[in-house]
Protein backbone atom coordinates (compact mmCIF):
# COMPACT_ATOMS: atom_id res chain seq x y z
CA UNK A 1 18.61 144.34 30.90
CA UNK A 2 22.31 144.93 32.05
CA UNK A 3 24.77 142.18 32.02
CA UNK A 4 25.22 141.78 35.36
CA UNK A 5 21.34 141.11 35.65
CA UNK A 6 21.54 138.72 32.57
CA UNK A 7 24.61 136.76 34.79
CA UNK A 8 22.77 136.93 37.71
CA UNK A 9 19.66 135.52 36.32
CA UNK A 10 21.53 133.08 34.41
CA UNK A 11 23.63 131.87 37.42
CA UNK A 12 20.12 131.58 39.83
CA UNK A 13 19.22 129.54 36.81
CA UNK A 14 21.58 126.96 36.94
CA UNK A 15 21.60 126.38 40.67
CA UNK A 16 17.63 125.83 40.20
CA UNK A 17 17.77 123.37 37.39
CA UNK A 18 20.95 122.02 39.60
CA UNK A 19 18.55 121.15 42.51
CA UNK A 20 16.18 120.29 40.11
CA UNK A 21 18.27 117.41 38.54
CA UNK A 22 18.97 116.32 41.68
CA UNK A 23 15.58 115.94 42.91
CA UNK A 24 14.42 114.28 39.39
CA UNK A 25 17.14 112.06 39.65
CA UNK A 26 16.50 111.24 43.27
CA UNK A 27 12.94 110.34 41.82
CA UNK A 28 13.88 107.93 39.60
CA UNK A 29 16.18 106.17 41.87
CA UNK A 30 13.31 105.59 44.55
CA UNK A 31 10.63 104.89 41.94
CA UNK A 32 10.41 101.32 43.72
CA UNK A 33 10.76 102.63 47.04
CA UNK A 34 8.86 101.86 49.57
CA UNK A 35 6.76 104.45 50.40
CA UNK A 36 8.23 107.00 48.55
CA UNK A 37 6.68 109.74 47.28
CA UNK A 38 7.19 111.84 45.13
CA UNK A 39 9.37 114.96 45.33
CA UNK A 40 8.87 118.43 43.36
CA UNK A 41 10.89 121.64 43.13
CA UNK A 42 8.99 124.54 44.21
CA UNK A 43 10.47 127.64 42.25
CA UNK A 44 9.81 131.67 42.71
CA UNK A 45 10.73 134.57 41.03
CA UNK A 46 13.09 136.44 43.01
CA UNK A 47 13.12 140.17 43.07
CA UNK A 48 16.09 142.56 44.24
CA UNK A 49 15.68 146.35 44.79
CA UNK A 50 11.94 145.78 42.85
CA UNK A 51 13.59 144.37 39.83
CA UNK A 52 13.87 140.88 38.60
CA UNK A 53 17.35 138.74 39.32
CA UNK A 54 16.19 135.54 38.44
CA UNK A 55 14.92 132.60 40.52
CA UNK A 56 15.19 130.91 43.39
CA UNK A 57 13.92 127.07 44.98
CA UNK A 58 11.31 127.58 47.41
CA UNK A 59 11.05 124.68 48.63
CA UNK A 60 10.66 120.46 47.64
CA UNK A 61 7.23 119.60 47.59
CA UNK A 62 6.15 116.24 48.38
CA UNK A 63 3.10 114.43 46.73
CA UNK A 64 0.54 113.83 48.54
CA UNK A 65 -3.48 113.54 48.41
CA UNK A 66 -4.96 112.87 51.69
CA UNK A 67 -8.80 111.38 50.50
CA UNK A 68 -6.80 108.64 48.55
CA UNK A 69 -4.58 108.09 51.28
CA UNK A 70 -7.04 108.29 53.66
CA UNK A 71 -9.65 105.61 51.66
CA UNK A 72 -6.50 103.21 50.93
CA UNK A 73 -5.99 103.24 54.94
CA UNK A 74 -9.28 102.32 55.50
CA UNK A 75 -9.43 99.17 53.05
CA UNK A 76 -5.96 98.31 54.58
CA UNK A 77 -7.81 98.03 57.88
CA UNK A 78 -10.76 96.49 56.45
CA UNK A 79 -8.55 93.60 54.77
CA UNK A 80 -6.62 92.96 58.16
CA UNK A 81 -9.78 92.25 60.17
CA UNK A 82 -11.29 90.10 57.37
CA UNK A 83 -8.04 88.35 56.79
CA UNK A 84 -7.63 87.23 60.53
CA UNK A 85 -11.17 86.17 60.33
CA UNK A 86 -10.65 84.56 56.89
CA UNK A 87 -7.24 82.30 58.57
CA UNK A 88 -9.69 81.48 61.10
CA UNK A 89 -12.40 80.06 59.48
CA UNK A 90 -9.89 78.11 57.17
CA UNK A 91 -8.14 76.16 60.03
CA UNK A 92 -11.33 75.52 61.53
CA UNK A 93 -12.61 73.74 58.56
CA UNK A 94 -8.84 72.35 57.79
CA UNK A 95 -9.35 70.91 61.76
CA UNK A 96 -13.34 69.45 60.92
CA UNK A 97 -12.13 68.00 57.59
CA UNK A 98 -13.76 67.54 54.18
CA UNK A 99 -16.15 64.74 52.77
CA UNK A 100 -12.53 62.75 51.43
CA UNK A 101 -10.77 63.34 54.48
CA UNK A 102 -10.67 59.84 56.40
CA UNK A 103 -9.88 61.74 59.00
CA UNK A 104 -12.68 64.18 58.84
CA UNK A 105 -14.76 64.23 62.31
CA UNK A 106 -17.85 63.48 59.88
CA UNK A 107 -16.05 60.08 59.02
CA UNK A 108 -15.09 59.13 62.30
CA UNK A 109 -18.97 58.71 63.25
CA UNK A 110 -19.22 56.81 59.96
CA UNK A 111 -16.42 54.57 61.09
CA UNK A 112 -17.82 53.80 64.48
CA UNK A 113 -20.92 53.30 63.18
CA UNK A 114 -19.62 50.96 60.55
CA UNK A 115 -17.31 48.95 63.28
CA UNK A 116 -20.84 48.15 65.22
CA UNK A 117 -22.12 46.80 62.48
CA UNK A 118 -19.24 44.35 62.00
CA UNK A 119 -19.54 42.92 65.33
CA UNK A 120 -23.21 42.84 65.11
CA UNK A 121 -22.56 40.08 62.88
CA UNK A 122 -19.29 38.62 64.99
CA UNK A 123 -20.72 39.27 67.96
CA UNK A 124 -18.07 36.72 69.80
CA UNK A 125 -15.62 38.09 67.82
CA UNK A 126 -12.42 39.42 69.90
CA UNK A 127 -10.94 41.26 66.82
CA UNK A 128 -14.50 43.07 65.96
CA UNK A 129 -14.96 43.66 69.55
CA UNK A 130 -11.69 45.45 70.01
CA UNK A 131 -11.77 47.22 66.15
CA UNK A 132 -15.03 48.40 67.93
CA UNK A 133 -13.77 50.38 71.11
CA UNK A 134 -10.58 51.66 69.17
CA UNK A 135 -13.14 53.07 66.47
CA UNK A 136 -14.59 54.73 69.89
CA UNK A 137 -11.86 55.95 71.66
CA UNK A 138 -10.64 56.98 67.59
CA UNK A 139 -13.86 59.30 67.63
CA UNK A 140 -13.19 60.67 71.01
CA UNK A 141 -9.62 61.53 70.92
CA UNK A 142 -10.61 63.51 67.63
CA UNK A 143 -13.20 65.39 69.42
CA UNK A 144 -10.38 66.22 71.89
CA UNK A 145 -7.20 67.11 69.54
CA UNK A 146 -10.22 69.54 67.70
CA UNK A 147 -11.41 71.35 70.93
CA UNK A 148 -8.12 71.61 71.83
CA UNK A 149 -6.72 72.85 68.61
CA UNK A 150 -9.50 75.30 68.79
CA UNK A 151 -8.43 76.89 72.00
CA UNK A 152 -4.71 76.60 70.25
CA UNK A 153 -6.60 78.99 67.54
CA UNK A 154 -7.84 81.58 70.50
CA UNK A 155 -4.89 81.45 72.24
CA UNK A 156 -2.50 82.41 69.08
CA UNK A 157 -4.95 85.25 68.54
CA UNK A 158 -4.59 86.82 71.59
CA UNK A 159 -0.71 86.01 71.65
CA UNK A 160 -1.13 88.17 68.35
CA UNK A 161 -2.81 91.28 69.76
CA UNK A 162 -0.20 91.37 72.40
CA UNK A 163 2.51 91.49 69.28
CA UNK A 164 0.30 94.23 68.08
CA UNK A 165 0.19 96.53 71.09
CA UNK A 166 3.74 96.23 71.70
CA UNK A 167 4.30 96.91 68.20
CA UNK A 168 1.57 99.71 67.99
CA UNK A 169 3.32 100.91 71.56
CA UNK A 170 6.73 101.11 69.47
CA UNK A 171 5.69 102.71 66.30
CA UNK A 172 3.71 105.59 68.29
CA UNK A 173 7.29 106.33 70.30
CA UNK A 174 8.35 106.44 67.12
CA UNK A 175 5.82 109.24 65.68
CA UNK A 176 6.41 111.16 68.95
CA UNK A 177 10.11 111.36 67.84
CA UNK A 178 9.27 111.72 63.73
CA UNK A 179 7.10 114.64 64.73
CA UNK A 180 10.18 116.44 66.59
CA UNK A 181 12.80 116.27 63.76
CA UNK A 182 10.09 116.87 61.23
CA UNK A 183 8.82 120.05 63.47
CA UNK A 184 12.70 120.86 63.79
CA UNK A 185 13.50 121.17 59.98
CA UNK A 186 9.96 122.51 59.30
CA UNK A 187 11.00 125.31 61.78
CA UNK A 188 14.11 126.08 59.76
CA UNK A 189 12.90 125.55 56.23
CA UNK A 190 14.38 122.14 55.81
CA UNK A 191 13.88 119.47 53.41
CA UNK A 192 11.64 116.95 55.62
CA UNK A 193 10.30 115.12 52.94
CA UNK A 194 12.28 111.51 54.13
CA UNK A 195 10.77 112.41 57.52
CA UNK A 196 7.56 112.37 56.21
CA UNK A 197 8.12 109.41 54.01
CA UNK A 198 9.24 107.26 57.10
CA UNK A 199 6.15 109.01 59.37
CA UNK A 200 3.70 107.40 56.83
CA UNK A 201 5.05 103.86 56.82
CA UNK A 202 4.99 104.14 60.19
CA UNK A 203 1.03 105.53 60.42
CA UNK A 204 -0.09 102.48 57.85
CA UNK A 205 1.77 100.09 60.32
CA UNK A 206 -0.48 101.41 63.22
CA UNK A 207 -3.29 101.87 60.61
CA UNK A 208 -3.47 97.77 60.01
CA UNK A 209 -3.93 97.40 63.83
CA UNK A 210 -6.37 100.22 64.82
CA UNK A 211 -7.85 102.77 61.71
CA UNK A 212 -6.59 106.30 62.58
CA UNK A 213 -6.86 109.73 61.57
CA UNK A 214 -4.43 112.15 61.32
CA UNK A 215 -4.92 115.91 62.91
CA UNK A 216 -2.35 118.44 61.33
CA UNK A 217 -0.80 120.67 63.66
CA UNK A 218 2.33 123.78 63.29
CA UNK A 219 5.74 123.01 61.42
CA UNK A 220 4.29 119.75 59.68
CA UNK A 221 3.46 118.13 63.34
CA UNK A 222 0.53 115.52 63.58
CA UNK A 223 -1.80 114.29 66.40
CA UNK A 224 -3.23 110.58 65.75
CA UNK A 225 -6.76 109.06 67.46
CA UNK A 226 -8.62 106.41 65.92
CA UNK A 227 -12.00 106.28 63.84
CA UNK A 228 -13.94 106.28 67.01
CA UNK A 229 -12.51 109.20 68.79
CA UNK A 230 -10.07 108.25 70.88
CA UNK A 231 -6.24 110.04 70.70
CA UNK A 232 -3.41 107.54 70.41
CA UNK A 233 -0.99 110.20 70.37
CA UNK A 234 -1.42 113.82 71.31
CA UNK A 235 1.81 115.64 71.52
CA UNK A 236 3.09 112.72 73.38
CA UNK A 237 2.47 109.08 72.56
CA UNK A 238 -0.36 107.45 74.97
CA UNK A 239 0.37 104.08 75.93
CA UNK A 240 -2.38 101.13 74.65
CA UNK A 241 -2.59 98.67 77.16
CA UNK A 242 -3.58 94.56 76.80
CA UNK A 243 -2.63 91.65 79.39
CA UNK A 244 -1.58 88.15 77.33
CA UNK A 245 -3.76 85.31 78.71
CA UNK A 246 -0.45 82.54 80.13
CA UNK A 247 -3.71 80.01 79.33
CA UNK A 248 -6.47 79.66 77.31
CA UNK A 249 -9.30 77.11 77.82
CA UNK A 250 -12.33 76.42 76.68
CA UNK A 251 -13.90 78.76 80.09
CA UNK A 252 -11.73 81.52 79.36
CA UNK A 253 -13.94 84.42 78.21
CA UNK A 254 -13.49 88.54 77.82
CA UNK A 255 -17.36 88.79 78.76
CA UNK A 256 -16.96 92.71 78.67
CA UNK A 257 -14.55 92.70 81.40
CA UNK A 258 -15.82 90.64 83.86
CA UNK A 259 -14.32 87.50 82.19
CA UNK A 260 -10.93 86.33 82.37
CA UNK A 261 -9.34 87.73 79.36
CA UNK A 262 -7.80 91.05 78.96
CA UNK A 263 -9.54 94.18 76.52
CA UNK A 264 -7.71 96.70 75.51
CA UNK A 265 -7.89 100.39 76.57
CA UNK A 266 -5.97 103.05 76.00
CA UNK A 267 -4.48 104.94 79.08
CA UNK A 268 -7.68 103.77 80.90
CA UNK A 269 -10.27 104.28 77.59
CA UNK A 270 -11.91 100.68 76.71
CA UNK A 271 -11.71 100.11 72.90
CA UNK A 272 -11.84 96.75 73.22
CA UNK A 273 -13.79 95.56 69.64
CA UNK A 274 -16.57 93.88 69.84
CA UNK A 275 -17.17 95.01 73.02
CA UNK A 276 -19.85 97.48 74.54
CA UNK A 277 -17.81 100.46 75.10
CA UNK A 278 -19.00 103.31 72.34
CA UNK A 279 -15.63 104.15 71.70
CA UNK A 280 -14.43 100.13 70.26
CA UNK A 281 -12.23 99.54 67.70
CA UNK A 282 -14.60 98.41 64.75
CA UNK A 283 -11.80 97.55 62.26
CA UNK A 284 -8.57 96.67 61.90
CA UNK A 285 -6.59 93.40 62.91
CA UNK A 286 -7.60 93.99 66.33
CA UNK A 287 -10.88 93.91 65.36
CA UNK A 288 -10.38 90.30 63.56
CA UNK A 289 -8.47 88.91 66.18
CA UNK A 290 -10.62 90.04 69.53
CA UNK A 291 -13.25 88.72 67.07
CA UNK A 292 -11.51 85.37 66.30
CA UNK A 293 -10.68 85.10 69.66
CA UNK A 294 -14.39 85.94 71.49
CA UNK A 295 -17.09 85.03 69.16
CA UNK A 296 -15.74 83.51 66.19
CA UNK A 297 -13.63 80.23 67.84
CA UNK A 298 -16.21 79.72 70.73
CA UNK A 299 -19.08 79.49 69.12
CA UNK A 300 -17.89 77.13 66.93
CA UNK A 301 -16.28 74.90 69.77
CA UNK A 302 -19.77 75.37 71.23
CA UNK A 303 -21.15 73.86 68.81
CA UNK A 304 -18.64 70.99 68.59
CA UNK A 305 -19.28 70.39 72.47
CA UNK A 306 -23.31 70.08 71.20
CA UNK A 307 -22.07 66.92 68.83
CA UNK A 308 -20.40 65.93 71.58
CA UNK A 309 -23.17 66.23 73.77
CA UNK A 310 -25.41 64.65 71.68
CA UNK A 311 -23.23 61.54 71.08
CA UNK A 312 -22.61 61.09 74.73
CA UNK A 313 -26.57 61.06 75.44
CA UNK A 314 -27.59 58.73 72.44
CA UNK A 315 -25.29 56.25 74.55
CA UNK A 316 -26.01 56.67 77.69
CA UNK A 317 -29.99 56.78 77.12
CA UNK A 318 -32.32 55.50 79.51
CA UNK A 319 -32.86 51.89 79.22
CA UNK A 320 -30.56 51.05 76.81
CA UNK A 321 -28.49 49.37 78.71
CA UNK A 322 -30.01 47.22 81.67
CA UNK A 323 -26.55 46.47 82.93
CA UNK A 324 -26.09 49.59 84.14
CA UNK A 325 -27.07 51.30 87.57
CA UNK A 326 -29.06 54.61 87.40
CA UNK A 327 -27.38 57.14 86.71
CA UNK A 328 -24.00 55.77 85.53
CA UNK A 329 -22.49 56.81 82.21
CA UNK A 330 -22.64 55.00 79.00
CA UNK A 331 -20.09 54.04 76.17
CA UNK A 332 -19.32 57.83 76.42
CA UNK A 333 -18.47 60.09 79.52
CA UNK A 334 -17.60 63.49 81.11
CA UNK A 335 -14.08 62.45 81.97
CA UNK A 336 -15.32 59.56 83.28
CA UNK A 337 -18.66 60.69 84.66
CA UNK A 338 -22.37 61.03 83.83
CA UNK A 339 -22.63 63.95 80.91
CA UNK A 340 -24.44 67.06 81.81
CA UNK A 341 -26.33 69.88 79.54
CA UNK A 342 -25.20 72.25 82.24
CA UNK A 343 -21.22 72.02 82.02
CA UNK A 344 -21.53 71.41 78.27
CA UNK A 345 -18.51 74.61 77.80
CA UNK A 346 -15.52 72.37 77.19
CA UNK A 347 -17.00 68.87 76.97
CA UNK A 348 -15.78 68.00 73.65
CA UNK A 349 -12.14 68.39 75.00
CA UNK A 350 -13.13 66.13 78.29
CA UNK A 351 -14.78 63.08 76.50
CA UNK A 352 -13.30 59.74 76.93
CA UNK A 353 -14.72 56.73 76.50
CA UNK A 354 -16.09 54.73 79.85
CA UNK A 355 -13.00 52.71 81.00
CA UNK A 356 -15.15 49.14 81.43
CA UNK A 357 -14.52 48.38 77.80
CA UNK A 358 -11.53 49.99 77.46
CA UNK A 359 -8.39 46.89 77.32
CA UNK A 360 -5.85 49.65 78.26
CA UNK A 361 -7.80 51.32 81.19
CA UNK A 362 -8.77 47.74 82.69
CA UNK A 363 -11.75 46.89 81.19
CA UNK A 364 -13.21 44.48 78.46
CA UNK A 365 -13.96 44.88 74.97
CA UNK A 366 -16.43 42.27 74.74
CA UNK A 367 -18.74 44.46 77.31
CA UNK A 368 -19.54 45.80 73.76
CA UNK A 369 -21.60 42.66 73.37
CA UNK A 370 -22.37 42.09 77.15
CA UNK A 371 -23.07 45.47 78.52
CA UNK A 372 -21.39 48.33 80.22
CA UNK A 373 -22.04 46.53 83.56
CA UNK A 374 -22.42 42.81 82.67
CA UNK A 375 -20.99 40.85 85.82
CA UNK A 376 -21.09 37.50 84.03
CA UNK A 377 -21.05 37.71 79.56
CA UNK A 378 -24.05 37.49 77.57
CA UNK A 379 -25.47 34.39 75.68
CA UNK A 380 -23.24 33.17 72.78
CA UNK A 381 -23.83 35.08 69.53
CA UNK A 382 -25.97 37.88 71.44
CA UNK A 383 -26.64 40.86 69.54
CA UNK A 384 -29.06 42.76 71.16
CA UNK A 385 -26.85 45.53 73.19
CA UNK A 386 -24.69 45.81 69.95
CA UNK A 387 -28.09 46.63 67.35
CA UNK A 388 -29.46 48.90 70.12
CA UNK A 389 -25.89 50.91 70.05
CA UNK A 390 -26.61 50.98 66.20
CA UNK A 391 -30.23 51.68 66.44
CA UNK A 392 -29.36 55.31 68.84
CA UNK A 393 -26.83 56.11 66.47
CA UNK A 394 -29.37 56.29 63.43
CA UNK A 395 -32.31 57.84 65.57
CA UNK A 396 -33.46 61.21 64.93
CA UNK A 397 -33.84 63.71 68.02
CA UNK A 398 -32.93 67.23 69.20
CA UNK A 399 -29.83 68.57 69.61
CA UNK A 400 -28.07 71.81 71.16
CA UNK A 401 -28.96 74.95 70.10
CA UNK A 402 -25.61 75.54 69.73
CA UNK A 403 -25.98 73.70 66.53
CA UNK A 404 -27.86 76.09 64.62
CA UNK A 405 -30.51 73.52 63.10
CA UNK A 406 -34.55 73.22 64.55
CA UNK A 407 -34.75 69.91 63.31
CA UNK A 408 -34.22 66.35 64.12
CA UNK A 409 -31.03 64.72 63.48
CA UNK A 410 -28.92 61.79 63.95
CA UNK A 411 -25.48 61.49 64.85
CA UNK A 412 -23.83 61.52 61.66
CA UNK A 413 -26.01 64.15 60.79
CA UNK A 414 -24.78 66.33 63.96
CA UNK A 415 -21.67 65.98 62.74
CA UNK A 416 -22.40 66.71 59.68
CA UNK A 417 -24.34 70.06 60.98
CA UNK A 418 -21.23 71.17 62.45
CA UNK A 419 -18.80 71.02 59.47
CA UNK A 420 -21.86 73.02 56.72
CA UNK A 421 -21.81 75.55 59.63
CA UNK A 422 -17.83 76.17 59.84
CA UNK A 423 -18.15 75.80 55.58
CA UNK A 424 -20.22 78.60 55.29
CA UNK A 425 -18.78 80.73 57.42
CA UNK A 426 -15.60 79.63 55.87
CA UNK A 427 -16.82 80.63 52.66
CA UNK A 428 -18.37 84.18 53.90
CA UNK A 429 -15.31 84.97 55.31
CA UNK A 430 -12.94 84.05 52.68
CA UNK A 431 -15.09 85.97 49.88
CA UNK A 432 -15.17 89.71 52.32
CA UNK A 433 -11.18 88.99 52.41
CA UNK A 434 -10.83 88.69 48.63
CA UNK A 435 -12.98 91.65 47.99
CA UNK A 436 -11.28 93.87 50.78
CA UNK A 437 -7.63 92.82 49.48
CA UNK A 438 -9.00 93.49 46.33
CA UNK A 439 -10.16 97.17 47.13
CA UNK A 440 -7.02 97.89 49.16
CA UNK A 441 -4.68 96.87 46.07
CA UNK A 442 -6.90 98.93 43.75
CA UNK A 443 -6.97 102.13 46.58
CA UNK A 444 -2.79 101.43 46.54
CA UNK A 445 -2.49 101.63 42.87
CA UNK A 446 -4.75 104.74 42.64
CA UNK A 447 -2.83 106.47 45.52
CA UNK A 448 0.76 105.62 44.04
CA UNK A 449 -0.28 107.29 40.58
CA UNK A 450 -1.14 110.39 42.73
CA UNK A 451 1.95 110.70 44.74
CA UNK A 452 4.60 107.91 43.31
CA UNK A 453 7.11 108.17 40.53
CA UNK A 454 6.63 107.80 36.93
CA UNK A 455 9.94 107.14 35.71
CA UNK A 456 8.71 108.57 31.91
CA UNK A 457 7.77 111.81 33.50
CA UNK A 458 10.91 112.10 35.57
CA UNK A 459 12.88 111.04 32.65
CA UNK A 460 11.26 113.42 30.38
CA UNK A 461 11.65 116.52 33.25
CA UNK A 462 15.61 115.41 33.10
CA UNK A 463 15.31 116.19 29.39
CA UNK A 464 13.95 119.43 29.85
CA UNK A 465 16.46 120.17 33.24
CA UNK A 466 19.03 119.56 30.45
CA UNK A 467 17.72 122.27 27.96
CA UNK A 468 17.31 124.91 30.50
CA UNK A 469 21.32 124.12 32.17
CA UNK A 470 22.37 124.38 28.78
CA UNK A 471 20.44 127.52 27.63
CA UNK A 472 21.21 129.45 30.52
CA UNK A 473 24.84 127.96 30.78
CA UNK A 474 25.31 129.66 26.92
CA UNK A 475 23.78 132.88 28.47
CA UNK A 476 26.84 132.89 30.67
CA UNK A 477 29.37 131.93 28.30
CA UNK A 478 27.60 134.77 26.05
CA UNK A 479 27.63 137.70 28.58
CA UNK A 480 32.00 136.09 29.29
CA UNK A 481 32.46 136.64 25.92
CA UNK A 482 31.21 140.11 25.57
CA UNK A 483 32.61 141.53 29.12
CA UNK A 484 36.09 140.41 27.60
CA UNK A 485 34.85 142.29 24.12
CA UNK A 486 34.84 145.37 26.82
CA UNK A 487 37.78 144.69 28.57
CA UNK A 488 39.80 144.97 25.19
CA UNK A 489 38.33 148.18 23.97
């Protein structure tokens, strides 16, 4: 070997482990970066007139292993639909209340019910009388503030998948212009490993929303669609398209488009989830909140409209209460009418009790003891109309399918019904969360020892960097030394 090829191989040498440094050392200052990953220095042997002259950087390589990726992205997605599901079911149950919640819908039937027993023994009492309808109007305004919270609950939902499109909107714009600077400086042999870094933040973001796929095309360049086939961005971003609902009521429905709450499509493709088109989201948050918002709420406001339902009969039973004219309503109503099986959507947020025993709507409190319609009050110490309240309180019958149980039950028990149902599901949903954030941490952790930074490695690579700069640097100083020897002969 000549000295001009030991110089030359030298000095490629120490411009490598140069870039190599740097990259090492740019390593270890991201190691708790973000989605960083990793960075290596791709090196060649480099070849002039066929003989050796050292080496050259080929390239940075960037970590990366697509399965793990690819399986962490999925639990991701998995975890955000459970999770909205999960928050759900919680402030459903948080709204019902436990067994020592006084203000648990369970104990507001036992508080009525213990309030007619009090003035079954005071019948002429004013003070037990009154306690009496508060205790009713107590139960139905908590029927109320729950149905309406619950419609709160559906209407945050869908005010959070129209955050997510706009967001999902956003981040795809955002690929669309990723994927030109990272085609650019692919095109031109440039580093594009930040590019890429930022592209995959912004692909999880979209990932938590709707599961996607990514489809590799020239100079590092990537198409997106999700799990069921349909392209979210193809060369250009496509646009995914939901309407907010300004209201939401107990009526409001999706109904697979004939209802009126928005889906959501993609330039014109219906992927709503849950819904019957083939190509529908099946995971992601959209998935848990469409679910949350369409099946998950209603059905459990349908079944507190059943305990209202049921409450409003057991009072307003046939001959029960001879003061009153066919057909009018009893202690409970529709608004102020008869109750009806056939409008029970809703019903739970609409009961009141009747305004004849109601003080502040006009009426009397001692029609408790009289009867809903008593022109003229009953006998002194009369009890009858107050035991027979009692009495349908404690009776077993039927209730609304709704309620998920085949047999006989009472009122309490309704109630009761109602809050095991939203406890379970509660439960159910809670456990798939923890075991879905569970798998996503563990699919993180595996993914970041494939493609993050292990400061020991890096550390130890800056170690050997070191060696090699100073090997080759004595090379040079070596090959100085003895074209100066030449010089003086």
């Amino acid at each position: 070997m000549s000295l001009s090829q030991a110089l030359a191989n030298a000095s490629s040498a120490l411009a490598v482990s140069s870039r190599r440094a740097g990259v090492t050392s740019n390593n270890i200052a991201n190691a708790l970066t973000d989605g960083f990953n990793r960075r290596d220095v791709t090196i060649v042997e480099r070849a002039v007139g066929g003989a050796g002259a050292g080496v050259a950087v080929a390239g940075i390589a960037r970590a990366t292993n697509p399965a793990v990726t690819f399986e962490r992205r999925g639990a991701d997605a998995e975890f955000a639909a459970s999770d909205a599901r999960a928050n759900a079911f919680t402030r459903i149950g948080d709204l019902l209340g436990g067994p020592d919640d006084p203000n648990a819908l369970f104990q507001r039937f036992a508080k009525l019910e213990t309030t007619l027993r009090t003035l079954a023994d005071t019948p002429d009492s004013g003070a037990a009388q009154l306690t009496t309808v508060n205790a009713a109007k107590d139960l139905a305004s908590g029927l109320n503030r729950i149905a309406n919270e619950f419609q709160t609950l559906r209407g945050n939902a869908d005010a959070e998948i129209s955050r997510r499109v706009s967001a999902v909107n956003t981040d795809l714009q955002e690929i669309e212009r990723l994927n030109t600077a990272i085609g650019r400086g692919g095109a031109t042999g440039g580093d594009v490993s930040a590019l890429l870094d930022q592209r995959q933040l912004v692909i999880d973001r979209i990932n938590e929303s709707i599961p996607v796929r990514e489809l590799q095309r020239d100079n590092g360049k990537i198409d997106l669609m999700t799990q069921e086939g349909v392209f979210l961005l193809v060369g250009t971003a496509r646009t995914v398209e939901f309407t907010p609902a300004p209201v939401m009521t107990a009526q409001s429905a999706y109904n697979n488009g004939a209802g009126a709450l928005s889906g959501l499509s993609v330039d014109g493709d219906d992927i709503t989830p849950g819904g019957t088109a083939t190509l529908a989201v099946r995971e992601g948050a959209f998935a848990g909140l469409f679910d949350v918002r369409d099946r998950l709420v209603p059905e459990t406001a349908l079944a507190l409209d059943a305990v209202a339902l049921d409450l409003a009969e057991r009072f307003s039973g046939p001959g029960l209460d001879p003061t009153l004219a066919p057909g009018a309503p009893g202690l409970f109503t529709d608004a102020g009418a008869l109750v009806n099986s056939a409008t029970l959507t809703g019903l739970a947020g609409r009961i009141e009790i009747n305004a004849a025993v109601d003080p502040a709507n006009g009426g009397l409190a001692s029609r408790l003891r009289d009867g809903l319609g008593a022109a003229a009050p009953a006998a002194a110490g009369s009890d009858v109309f107050v035991r027979a309240l009692i009495d349908v309180m404690n009776t077993d019958r039927p209730v609304d399918a709704a309620l998920q149980t085949s047999r006989d039950v009472n009122a309490s028990e309704a109630a009761a019904q109602l809050t095991s149902l939203a406890g379970a599901g509660r439960a159910a949903a809670v456990a798939r969360a923890a075991g879905a954030q569970t798998l996503a941490v563990s699919l993180a952790e595996s993914e970041k020892l494939e493609t993050g930074v292990d400061t020991d490695r890096e550390l130890q690579n800056l170690i050997t960097i070191e060696q090699a700069f100073a090997a080759n640097a004595r090379v040079i100083q070596t090959v100085d030394r003895m074209l100066q020897r030449l010089m003086e002969i």
